[in-house]
PDB file of N, CA and C in Angstrom:
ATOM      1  N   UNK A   1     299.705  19.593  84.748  1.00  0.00           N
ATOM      2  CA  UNK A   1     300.694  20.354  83.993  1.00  0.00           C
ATOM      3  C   UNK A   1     302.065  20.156  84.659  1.00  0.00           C
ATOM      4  N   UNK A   2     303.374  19.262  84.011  1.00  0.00           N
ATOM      5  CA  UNK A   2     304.480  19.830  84.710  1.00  0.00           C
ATOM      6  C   UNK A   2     305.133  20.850  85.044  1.00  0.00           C
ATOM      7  N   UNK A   3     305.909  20.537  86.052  1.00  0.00           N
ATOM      8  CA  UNK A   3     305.890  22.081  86.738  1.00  0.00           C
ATOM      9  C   UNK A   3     308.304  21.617  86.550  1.00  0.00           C
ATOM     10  N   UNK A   4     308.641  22.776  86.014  1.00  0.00           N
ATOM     11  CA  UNK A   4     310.172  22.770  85.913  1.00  0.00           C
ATOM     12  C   UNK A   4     310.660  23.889  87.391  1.00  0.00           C
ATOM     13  N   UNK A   5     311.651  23.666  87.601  1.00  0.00           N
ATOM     14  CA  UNK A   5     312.045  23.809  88.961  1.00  0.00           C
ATOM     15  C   UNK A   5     313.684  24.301  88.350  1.00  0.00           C
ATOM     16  N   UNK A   6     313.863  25.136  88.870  1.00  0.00           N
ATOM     17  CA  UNK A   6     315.212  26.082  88.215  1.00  0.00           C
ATOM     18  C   UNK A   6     316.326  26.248  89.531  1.00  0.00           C
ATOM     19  N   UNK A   7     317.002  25.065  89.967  1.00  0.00           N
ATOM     20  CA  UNK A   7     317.844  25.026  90.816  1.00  0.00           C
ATOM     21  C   UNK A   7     318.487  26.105  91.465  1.00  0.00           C
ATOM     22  N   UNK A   8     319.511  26.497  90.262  1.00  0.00           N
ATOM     23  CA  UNK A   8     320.595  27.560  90.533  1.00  0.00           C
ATOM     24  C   UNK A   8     319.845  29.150  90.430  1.00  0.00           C
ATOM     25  N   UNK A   9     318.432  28.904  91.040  1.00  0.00           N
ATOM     26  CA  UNK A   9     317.618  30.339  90.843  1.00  0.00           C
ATOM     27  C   UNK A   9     316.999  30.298  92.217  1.00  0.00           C
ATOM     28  N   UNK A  10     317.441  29.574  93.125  1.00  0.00           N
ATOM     29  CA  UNK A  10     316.860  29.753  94.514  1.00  0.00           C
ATOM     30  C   UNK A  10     315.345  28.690  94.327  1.00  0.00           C
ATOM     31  N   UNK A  11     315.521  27.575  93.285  1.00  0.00           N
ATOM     32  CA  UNK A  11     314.436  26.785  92.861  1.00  0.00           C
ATOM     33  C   UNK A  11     312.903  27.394  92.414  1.00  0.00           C
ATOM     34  N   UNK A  12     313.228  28.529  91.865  1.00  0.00           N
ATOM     35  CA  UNK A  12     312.183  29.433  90.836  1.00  0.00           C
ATOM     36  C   UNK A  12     311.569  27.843  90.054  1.00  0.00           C
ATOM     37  N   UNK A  13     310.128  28.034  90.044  1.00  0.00           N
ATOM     38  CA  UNK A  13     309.599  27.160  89.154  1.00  0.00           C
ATOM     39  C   UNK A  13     308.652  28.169  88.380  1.00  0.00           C
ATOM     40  N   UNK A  14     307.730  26.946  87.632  1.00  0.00           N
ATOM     41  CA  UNK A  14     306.586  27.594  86.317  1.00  0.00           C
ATOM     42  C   UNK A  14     306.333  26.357  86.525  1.00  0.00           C
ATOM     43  N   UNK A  15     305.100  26.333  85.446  1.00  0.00           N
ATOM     44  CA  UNK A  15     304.576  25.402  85.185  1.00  0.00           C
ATOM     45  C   UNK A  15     304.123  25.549  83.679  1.00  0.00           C
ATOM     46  N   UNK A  16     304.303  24.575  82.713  1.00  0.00           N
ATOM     47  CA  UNK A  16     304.280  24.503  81.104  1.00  0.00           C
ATOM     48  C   UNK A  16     303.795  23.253  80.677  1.00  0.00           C
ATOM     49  N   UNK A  17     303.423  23.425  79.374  1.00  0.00           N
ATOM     50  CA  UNK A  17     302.858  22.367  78.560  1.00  0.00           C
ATOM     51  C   UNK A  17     303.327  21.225  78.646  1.00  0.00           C
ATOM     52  N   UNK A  18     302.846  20.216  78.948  1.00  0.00           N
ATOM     53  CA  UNK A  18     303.329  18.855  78.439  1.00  0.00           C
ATOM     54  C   UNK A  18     303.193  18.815  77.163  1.00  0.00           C
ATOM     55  N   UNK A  19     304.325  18.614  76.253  1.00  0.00           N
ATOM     56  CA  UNK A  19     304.956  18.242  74.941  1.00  0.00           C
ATOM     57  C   UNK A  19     305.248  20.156  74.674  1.00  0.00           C
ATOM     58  N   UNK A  20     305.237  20.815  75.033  1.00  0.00           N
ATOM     59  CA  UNK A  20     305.914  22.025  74.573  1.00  0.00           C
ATOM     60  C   UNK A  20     307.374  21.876  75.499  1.00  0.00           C
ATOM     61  N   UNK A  21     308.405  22.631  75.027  1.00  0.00           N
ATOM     62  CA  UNK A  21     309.309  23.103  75.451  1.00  0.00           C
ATOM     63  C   UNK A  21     309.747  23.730  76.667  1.00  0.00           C
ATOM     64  N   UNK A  22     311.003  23.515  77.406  1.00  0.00           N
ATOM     65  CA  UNK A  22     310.887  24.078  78.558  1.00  0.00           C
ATOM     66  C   UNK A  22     311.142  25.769  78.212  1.00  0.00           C
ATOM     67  N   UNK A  23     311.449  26.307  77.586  1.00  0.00           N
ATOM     68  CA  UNK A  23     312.024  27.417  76.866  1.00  0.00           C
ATOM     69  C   UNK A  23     310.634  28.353  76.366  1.00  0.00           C
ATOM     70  N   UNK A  24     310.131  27.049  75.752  1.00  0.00           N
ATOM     71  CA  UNK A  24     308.446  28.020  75.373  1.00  0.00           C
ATOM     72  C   UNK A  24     307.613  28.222  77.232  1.00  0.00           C
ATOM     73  N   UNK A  25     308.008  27.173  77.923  1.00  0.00           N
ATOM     74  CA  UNK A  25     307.130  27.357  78.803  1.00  0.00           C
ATOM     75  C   UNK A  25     307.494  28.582  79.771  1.00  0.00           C
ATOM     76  N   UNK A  26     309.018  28.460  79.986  1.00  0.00           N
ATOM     77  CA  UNK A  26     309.703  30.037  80.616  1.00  0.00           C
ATOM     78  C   UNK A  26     308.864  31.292  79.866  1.00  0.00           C
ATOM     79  N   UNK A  27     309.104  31.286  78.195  1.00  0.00           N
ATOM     80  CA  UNK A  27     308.721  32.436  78.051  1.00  0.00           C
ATOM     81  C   UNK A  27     306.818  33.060  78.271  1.00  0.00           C
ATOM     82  N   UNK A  28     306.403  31.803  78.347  1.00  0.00           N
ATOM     83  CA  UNK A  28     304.479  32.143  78.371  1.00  0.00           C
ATOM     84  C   UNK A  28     304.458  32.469  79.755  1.00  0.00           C
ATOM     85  N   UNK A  29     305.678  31.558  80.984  1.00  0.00           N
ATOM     86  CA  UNK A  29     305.748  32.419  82.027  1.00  0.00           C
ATOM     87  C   UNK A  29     305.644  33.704  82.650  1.00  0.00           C
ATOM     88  N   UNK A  30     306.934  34.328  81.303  1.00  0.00           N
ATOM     89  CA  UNK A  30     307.869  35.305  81.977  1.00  0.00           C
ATOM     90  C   UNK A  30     308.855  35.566  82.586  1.00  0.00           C
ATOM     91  N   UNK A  31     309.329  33.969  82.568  1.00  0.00           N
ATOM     92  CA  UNK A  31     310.886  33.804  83.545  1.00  0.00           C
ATOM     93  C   UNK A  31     311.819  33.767  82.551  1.00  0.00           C
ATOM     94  N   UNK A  32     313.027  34.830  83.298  1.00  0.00           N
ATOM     95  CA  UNK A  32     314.071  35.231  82.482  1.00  0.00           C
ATOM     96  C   UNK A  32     314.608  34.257  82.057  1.00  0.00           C
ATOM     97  N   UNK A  33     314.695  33.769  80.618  1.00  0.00           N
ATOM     98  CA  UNK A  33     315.844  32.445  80.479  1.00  0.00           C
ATOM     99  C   UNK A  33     316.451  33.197  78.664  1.00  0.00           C
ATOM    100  N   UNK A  34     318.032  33.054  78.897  1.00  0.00           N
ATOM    101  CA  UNK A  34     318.407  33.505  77.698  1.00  0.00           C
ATOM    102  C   UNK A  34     318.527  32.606  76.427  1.00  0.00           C
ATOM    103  N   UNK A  35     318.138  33.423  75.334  1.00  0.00           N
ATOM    104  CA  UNK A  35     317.838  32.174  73.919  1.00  0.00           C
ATOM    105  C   UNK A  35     318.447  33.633  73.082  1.00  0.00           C
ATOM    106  N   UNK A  36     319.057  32.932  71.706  1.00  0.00           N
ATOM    107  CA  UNK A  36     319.117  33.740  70.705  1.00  0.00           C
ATOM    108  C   UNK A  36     318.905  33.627  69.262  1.00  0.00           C
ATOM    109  N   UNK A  37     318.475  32.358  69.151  1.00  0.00           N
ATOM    110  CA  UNK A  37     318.443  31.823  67.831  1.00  0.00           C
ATOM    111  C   UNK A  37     316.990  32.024  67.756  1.00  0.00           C
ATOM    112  N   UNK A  38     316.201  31.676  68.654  1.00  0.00           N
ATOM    113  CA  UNK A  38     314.785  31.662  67.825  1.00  0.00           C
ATOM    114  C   UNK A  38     314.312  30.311  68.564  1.00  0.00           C
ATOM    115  N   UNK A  39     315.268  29.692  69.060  1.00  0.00           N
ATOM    116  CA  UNK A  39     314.714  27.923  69.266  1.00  0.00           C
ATOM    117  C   UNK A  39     315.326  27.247  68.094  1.00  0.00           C
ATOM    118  N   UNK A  40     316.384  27.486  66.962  1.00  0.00           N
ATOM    119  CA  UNK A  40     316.764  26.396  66.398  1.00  0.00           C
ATOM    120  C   UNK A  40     317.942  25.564  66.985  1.00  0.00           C
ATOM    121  N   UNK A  41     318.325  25.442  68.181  1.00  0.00           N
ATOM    122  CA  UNK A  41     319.235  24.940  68.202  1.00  0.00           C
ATOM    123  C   UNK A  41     320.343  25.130  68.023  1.00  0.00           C
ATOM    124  N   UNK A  42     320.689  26.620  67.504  1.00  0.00           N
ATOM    125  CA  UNK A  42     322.035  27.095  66.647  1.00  0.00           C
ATOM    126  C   UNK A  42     323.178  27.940  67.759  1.00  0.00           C
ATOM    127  N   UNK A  43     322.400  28.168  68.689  1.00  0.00           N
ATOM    128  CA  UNK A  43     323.569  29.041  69.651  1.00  0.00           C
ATOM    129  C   UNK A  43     324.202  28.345  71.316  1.00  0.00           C
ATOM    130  N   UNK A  44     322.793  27.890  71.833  1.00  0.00           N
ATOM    131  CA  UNK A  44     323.098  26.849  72.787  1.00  0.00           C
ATOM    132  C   UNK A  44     323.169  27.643  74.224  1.00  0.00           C
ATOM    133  N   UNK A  45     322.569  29.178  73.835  1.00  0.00           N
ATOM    134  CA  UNK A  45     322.479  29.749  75.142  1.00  0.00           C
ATOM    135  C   UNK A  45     321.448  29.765  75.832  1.00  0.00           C
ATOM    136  N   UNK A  46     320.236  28.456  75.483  1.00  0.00           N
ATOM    137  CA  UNK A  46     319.480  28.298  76.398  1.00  0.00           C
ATOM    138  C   UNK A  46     319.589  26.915  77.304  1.00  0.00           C
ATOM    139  N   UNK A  47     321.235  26.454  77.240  1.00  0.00           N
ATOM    140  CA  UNK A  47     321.188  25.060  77.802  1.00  0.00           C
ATOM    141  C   UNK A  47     320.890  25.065  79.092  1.00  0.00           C
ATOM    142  N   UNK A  48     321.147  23.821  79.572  1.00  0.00           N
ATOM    143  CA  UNK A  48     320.966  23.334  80.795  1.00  0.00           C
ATOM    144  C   UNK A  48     321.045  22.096  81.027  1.00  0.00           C
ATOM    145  N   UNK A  49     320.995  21.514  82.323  1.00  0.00           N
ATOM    146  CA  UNK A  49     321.716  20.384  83.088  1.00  0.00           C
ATOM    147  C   UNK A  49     320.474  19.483  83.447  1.00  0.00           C
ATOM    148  N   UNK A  50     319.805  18.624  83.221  1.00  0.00           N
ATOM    149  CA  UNK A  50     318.693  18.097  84.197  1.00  0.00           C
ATOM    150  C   UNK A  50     319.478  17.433  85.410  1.00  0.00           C
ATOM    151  N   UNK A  51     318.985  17.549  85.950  1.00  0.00           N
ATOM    152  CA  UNK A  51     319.308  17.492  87.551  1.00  0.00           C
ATOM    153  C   UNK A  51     318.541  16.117  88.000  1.00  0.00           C
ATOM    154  N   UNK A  52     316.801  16.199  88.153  1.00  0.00           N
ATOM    155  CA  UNK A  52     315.983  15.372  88.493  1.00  0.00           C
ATOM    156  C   UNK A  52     314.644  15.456  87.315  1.00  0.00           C
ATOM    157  N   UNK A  53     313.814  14.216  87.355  1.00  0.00           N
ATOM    158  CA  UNK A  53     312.726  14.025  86.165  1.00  0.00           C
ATOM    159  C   UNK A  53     312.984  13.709  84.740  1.00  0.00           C
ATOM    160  N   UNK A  54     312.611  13.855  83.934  1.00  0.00           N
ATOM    161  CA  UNK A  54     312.685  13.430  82.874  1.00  0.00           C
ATOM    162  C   UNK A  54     312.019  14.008  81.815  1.00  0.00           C
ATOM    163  N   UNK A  55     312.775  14.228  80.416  1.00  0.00           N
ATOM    164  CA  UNK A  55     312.094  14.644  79.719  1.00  0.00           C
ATOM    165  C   UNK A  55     311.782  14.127  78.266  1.00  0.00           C
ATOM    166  N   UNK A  56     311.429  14.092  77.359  1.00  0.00           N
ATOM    167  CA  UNK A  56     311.077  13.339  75.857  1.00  0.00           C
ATOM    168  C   UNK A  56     312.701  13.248  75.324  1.00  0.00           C
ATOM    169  N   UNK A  57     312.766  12.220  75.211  1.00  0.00           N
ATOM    170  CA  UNK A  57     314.221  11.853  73.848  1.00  0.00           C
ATOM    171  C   UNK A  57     314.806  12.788  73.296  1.00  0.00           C
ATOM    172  N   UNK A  58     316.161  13.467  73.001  1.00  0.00           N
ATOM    173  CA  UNK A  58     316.572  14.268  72.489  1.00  0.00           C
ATOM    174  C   UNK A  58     316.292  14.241  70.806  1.00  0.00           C
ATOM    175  N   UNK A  59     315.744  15.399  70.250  1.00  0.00           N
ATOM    176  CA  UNK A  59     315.681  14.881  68.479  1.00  0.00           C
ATOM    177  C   UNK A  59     317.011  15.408  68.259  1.00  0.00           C
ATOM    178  N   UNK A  60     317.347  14.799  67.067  1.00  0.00           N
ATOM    179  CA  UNK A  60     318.236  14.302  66.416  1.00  0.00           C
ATOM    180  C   UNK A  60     319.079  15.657  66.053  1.00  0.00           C
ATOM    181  N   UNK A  61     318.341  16.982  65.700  1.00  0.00           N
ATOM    182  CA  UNK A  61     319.276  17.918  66.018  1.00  0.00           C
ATOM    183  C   UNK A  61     320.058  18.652  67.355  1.00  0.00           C
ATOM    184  N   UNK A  62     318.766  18.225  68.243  1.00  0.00           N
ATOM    185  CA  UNK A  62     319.884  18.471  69.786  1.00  0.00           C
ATOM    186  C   UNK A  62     320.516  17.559  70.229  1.00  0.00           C
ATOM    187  N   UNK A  63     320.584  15.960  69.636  1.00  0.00           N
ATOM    188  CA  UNK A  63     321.532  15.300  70.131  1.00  0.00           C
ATOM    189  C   UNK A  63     322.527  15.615  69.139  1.00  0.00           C
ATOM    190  N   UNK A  64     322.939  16.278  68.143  1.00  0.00           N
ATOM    191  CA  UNK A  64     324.212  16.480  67.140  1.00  0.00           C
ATOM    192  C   UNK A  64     324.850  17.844  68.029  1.00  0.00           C
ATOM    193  N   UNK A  65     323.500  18.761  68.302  1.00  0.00           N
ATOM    194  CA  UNK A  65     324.643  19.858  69.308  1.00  0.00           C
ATOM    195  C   UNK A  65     324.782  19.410  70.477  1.00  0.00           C
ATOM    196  N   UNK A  66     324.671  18.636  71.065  1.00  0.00           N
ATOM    197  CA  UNK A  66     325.101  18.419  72.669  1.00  0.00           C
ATOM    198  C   UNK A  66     326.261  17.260  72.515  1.00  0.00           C
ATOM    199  N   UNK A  67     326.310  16.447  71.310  1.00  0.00           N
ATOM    200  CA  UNK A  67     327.460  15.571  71.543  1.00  0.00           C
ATOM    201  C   UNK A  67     328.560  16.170  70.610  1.00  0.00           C
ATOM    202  N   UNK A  68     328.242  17.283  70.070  1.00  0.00           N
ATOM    203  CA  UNK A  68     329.249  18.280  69.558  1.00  0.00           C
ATOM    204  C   UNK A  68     329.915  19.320  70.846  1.00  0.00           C
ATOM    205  N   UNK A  69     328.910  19.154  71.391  1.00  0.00           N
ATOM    206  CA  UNK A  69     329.832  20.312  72.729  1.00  0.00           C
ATOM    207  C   UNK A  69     330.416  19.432  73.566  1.00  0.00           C
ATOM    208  N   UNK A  70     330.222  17.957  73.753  1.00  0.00           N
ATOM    209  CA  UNK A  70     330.970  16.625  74.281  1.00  0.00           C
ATOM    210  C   UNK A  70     330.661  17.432  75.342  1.00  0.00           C
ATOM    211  N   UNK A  71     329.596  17.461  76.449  1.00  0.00           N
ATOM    212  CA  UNK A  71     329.425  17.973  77.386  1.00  0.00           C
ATOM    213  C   UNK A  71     328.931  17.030  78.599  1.00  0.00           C
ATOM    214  N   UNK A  72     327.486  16.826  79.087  1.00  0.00           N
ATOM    215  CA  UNK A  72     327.416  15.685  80.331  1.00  0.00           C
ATOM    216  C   UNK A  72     325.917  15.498  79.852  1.00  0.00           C
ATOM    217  N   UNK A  73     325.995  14.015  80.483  1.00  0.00           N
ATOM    218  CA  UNK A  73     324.945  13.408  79.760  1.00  0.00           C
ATOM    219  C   UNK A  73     323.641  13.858  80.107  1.00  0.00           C
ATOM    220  N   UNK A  74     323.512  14.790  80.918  1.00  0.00           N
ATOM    221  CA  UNK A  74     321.892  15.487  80.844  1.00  0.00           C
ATOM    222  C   UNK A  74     322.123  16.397  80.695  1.00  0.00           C
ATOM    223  N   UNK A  75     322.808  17.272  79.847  1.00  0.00           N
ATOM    224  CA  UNK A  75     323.169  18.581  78.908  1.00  0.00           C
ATOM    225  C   UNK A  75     321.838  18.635  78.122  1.00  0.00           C
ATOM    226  N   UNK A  76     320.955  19.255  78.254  1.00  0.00           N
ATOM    227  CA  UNK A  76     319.663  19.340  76.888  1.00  0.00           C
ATOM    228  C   UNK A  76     320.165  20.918  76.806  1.00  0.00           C
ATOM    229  N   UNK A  77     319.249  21.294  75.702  1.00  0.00           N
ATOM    230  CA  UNK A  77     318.752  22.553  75.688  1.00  0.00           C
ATOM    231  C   UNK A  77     317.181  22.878  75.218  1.00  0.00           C
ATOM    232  N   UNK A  78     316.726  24.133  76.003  1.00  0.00           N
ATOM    233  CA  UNK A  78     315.720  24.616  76.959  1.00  0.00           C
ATOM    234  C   UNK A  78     314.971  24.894  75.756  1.00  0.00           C
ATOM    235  N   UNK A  79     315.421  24.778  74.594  1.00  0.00           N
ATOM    236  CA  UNK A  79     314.323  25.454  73.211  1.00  0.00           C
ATOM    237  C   UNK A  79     313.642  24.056  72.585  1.00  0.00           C
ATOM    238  N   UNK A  80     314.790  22.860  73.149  1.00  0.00           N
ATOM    239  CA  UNK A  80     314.157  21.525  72.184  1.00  0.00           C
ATOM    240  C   UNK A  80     313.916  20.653  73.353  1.00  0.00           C
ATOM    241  N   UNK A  81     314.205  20.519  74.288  1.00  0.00           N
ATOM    242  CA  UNK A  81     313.626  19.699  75.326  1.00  0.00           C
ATOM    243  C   UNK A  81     312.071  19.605  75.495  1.00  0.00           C
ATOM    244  N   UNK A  82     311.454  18.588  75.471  1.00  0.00           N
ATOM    245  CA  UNK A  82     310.230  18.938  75.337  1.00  0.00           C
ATOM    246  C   UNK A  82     309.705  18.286  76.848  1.00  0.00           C
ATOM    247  N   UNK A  83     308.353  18.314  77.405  1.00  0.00           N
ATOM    248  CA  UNK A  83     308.149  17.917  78.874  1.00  0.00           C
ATOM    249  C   UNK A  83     307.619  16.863  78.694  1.00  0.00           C
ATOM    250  N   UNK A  84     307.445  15.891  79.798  1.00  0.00           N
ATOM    251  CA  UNK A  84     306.396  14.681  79.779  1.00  0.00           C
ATOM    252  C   UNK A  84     305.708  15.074  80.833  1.00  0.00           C
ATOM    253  N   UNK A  85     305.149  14.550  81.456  1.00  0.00           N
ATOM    254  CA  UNK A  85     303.802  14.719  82.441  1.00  0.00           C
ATOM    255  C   UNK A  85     304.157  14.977  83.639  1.00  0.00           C
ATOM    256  N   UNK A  86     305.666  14.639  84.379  1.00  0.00           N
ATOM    257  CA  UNK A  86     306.371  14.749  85.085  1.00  0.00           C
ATOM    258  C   UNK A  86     306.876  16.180  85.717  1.00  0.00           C
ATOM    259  N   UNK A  87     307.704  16.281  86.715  1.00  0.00           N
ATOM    260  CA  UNK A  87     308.101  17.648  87.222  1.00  0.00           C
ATOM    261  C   UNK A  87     309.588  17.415  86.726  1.00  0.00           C
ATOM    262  N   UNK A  88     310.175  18.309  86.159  1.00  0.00           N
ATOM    263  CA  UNK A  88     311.570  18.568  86.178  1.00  0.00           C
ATOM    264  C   UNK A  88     312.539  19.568  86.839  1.00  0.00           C
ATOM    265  N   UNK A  89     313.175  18.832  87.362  1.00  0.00           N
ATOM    266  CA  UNK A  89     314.704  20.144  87.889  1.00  0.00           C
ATOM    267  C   UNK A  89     315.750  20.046  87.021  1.00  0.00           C
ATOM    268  N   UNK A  90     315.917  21.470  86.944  1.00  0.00           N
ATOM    269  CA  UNK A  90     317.064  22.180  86.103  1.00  0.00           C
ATOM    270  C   UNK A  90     318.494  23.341  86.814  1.00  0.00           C
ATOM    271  N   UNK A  91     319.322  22.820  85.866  1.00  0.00           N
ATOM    272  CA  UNK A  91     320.272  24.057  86.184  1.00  0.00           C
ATOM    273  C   UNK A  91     320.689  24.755  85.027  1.00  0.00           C
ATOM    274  N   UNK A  92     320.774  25.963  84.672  1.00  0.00           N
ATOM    275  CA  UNK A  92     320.739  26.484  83.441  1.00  0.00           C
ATOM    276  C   UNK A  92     321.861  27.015  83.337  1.00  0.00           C
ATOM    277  N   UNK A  93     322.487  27.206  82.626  1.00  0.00           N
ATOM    278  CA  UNK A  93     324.083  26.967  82.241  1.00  0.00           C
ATOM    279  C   UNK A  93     323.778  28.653  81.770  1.00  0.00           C
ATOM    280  N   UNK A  94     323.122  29.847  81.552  1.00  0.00           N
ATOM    281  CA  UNK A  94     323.107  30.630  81.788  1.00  0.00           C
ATOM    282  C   UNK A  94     323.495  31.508  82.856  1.00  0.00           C
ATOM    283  N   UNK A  95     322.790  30.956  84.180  1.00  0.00           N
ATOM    284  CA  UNK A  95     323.300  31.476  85.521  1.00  0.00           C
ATOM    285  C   UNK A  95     324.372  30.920  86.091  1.00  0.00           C
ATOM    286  N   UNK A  96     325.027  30.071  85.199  1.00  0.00           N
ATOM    287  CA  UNK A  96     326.293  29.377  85.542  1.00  0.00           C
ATOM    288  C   UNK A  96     327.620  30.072  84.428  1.00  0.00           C
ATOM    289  N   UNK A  97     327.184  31.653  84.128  1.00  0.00           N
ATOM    290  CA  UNK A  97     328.501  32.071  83.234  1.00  0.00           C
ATOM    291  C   UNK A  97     328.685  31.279  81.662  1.00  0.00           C
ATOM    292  N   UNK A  98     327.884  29.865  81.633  1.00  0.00           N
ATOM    293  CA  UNK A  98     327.998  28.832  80.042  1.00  0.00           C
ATOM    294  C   UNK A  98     329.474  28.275  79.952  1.00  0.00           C
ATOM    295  N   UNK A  99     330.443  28.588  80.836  1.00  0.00           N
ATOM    296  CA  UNK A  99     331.571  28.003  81.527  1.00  0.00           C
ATOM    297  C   UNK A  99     330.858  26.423  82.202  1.00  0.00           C
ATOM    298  N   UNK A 100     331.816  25.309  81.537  1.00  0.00           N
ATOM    299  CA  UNK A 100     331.634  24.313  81.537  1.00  0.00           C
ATOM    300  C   UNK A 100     331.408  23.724  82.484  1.00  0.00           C
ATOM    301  N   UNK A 101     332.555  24.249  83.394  1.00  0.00           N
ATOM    302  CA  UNK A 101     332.916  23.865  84.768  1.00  0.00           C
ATOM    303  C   UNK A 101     332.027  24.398  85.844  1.00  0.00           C
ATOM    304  N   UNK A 102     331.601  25.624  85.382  1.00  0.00           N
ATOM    305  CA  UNK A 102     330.685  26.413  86.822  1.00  0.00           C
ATOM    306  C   UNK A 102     329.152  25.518  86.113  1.00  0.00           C
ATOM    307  N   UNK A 103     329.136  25.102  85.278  1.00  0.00           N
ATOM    308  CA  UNK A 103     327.473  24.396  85.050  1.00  0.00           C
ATOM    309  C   UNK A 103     327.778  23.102  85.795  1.00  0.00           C
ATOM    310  N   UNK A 104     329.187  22.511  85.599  1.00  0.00           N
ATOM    311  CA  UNK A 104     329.075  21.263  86.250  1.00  0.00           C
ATOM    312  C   UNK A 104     329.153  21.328  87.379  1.00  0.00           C
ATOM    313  N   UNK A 105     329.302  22.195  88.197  1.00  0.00           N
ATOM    314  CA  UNK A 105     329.813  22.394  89.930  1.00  0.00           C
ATOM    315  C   UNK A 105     328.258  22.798  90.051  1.00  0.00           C
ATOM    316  N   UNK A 106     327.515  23.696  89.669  1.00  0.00           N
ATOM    317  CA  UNK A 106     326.290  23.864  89.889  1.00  0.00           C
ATOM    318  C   UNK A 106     325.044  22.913  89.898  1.00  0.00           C
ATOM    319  N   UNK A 107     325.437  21.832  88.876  1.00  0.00           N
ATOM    320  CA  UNK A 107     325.157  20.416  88.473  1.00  0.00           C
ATOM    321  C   UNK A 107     325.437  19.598  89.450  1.00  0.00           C
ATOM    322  N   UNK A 108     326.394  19.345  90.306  1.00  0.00           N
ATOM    323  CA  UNK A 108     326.894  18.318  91.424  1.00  0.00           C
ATOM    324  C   UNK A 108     326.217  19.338  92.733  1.00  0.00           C
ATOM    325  N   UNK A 109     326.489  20.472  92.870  1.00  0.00           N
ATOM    326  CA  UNK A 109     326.004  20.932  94.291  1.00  0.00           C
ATOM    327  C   UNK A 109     324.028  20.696  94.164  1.00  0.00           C
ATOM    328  N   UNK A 110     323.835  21.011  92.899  1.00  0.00           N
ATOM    329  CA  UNK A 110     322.274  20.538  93.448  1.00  0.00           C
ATOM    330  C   UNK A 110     322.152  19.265  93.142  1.00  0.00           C
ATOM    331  N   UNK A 111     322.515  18.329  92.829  1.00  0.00           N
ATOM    332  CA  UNK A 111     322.465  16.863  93.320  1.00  0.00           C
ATOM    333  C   UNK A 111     322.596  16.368  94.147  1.00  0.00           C
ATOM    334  N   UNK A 112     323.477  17.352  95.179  1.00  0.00           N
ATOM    335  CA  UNK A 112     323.766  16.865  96.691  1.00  0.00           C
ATOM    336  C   UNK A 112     322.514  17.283  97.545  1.00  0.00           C
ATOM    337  N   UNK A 113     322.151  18.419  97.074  1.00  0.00           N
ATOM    338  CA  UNK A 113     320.955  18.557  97.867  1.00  0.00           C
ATOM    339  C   UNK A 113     319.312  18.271  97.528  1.00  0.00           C
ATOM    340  N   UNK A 114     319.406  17.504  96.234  1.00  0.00           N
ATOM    341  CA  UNK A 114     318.121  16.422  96.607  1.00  0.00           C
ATOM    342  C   UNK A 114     317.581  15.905  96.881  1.00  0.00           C
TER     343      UNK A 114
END
């Protein structure tokens, strides 16, 4: 089962479905992560930064909101990202204020310490 790794949370992990969502897998957790749409894609307050790992291809509606927010190229969000078999690290643009700049400074400081 991959296991997601939540940087800017003192590296809080879970562990979730391969091919479910990182967003579904927080919530079967229990780890706080903020969403408001439901998972369609429509609000963007469950983004986040991948940091390290990898995850399935963006579909075609989260690549229209992430190159609409012209943001950084591992900008996903946490409702449509789906897992591969792999471990992923994240920084969630939640605990970063959703201020562009504090996700990207949060984004470069845990890259330094990988």
């Amino acid at each position: 089962m991959p296991t997601v790794k939540v940087v800017n949370r003192n590296s809080q992990t879970f562990e979730a479905r391969k091919g479910g969502t990182v967003l579904a897998g927080a919530r079967v957790n229990k780890v706080d992560w903020r969403w408001y749409c439901g998972g369609q894609a429509l609000c963007g307050t469950c983004c986040m930064v991948v940091i390290d790992g990898e995850l399935e291809a963006p579909s075609e509606i989260e690549r229209y909101f992430i190159e609409g927010w012209g943001y950084h190229p591992n900008y996903r969000l946490a409702c449509q990202a789906k897992l591969k078999d792999g471990n992923v690290s994240v920084v969630t643009g939640a605990d970063a204020g959703f201020e562009k700049e504090a996700v990207l400074a949060a984004y470069e400081a845990a890259c330094q310490t990988k």
